[in-house]
N, C-alpha and C. Protein backbone atom coordinates (compact mmCIF):
# COMPACT_ATOMS: atom_id res chain seq x y z
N UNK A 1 104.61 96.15 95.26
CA UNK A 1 103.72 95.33 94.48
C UNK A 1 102.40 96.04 94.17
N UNK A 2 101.82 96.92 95.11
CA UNK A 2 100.48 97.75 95.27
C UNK A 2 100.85 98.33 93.64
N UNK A 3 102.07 99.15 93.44
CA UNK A 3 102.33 100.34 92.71
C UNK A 3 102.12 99.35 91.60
N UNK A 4 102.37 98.13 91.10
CA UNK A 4 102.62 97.93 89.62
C UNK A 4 100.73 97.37 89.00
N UNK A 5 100.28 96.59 90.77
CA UNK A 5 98.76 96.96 90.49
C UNK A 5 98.06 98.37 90.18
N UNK A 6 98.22 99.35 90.69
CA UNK A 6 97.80 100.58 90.78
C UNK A 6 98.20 100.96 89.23
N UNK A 7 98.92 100.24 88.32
CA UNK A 7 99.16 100.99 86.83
C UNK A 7 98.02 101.02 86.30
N UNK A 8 97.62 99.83 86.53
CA UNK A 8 95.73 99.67 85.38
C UNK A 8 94.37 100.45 86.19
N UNK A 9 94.13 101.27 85.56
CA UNK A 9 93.39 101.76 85.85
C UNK A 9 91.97 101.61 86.91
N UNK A 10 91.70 100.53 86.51
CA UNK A 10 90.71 99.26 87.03
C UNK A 10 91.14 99.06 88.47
N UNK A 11 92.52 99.38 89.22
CA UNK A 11 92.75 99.11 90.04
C UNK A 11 93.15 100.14 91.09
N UNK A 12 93.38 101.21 90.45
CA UNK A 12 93.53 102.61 91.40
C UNK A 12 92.29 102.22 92.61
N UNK A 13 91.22 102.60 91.75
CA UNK A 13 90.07 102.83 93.09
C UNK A 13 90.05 101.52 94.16
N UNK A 14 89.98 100.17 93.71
CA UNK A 14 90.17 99.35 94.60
C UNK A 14 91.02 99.22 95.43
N UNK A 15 92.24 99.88 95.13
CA UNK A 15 93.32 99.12 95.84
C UNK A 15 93.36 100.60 96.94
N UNK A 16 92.78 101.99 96.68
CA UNK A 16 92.82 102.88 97.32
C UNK A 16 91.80 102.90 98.94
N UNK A 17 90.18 101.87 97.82
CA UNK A 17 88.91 101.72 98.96
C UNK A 17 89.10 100.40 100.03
N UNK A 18 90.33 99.98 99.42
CA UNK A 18 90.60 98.80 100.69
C UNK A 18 91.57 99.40 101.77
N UNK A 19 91.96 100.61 101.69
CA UNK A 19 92.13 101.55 103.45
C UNK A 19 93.67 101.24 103.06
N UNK A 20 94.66 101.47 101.73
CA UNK A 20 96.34 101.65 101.96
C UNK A 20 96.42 102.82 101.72
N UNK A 21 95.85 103.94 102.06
CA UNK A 21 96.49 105.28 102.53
C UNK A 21 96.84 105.74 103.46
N UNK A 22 96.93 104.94 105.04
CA UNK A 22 97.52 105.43 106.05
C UNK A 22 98.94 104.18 105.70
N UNK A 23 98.99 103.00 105.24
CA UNK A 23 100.16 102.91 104.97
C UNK A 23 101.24 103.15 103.92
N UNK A 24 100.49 103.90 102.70
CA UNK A 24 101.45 104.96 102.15
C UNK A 24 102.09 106.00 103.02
N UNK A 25 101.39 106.71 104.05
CA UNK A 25 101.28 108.11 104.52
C UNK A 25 102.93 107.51 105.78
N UNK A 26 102.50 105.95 106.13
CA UNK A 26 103.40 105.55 107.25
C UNK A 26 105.00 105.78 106.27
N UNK A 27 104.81 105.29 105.18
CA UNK A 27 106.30 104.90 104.76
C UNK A 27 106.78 105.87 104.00
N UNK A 28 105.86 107.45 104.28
CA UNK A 28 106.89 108.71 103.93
C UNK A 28 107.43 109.40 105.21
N UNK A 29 107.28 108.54 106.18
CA UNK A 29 108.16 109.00 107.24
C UNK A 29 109.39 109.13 107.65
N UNK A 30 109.85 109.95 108.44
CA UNK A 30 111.68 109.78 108.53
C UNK A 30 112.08 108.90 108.75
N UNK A 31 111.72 107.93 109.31
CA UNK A 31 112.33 106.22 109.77
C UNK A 31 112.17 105.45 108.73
N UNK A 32 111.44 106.19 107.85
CA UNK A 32 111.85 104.99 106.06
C UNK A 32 112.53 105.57 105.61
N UNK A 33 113.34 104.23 104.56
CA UNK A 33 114.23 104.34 103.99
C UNK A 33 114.05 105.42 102.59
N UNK A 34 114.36 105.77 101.69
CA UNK A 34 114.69 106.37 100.46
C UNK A 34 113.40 105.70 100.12
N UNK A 35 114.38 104.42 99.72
CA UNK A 35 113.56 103.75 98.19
C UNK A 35 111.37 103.45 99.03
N UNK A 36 111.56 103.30 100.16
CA UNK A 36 109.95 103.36 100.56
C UNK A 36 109.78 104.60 100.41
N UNK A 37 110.20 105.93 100.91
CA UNK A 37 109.45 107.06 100.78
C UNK A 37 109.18 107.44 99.05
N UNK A 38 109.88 106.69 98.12
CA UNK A 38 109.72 106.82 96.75
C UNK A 38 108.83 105.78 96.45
N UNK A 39 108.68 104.63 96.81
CA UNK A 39 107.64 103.93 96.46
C UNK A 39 106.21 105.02 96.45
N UNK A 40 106.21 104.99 97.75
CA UNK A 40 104.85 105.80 98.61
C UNK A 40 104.83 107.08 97.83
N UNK A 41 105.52 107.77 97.32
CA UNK A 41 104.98 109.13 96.92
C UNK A 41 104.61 108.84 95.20
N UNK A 42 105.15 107.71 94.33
CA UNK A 42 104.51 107.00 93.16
C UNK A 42 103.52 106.16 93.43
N UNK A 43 103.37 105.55 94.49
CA UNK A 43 101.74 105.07 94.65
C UNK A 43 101.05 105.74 94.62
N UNK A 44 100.87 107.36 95.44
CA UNK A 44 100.12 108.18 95.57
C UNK A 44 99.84 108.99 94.67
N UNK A 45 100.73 108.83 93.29
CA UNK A 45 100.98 109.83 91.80
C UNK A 45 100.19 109.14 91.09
N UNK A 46 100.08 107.68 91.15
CA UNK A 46 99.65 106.76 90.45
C UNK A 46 97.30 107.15 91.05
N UNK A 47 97.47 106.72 92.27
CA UNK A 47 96.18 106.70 92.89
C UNK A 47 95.61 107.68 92.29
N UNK A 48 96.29 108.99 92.39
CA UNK A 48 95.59 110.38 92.15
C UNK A 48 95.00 110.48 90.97
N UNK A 49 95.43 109.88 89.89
CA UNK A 49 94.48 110.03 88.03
C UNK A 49 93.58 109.54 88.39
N UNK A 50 92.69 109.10 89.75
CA UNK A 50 91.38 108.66 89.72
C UNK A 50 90.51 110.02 91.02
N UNK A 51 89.56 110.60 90.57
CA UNK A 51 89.01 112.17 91.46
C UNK A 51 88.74 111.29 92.54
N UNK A 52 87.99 110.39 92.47
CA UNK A 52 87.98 110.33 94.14
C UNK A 52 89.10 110.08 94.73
N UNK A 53 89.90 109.33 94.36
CA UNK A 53 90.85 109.30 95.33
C UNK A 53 91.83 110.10 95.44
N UNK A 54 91.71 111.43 94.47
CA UNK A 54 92.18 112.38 94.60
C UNK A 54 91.82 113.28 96.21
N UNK A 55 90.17 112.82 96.47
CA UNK A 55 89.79 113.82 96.91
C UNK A 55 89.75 112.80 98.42
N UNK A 56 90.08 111.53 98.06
CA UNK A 56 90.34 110.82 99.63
C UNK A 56 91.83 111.35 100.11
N UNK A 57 93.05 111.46 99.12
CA UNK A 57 94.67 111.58 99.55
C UNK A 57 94.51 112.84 100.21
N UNK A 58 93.82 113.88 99.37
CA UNK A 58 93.22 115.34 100.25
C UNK A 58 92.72 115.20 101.96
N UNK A 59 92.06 114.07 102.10
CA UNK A 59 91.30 114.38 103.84
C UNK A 59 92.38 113.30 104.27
N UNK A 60 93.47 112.67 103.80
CA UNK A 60 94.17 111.56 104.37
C UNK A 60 95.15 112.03 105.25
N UNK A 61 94.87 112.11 106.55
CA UNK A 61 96.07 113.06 107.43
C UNK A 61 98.05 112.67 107.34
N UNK A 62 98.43 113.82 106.98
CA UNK A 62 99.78 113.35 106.55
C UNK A 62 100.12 113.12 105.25
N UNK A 63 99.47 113.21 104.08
CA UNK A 63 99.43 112.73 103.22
C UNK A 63 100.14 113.44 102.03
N UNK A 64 99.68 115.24 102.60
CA UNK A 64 100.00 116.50 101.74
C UNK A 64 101.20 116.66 102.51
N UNK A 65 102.18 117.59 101.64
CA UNK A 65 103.26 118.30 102.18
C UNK A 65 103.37 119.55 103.10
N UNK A 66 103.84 119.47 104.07
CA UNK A 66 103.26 120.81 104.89
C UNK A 66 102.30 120.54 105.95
N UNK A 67 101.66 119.18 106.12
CA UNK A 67 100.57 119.00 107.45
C UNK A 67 101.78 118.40 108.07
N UNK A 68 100.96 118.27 109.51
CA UNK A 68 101.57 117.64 110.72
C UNK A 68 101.07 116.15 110.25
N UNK A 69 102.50 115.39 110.88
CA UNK A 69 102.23 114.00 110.83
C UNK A 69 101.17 113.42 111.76
């Protein structure tokens, strides 16, 4: 539901400064399913066309490919 808010622009930054980047970061884990780890990595495609929250998914631990969970 986050992802189809997160289309309008108007809503990236809010829906990013109310703290759902550790539960994107939760549901690209191995114990989720497919279709959540695809939600979560298009929420985070979606978030990113806005710089700050480009530059929040950057310090968000787990978030990039290649860190420790």
């Amino acid at each position: 539901m986050l992802n189809k808010l997160a289309r309008f622009e108007s809503n990236k930054k809010t829906i990013v400064d109310c703290g759902v980047l550790p539960h994107y970061v939760r549901l690209m884990q191995d114990d989720c399913t497919e279709a959540e780890k695809k939600a979560a990595v298009e929420g985070l495609w979606m978030f990113s066309f806005i710089e700050e929250n480009r530059m929040s998914i950057q310090e968000q631990p787990g978030c990039l490919p290649g860190e420790n969970k």
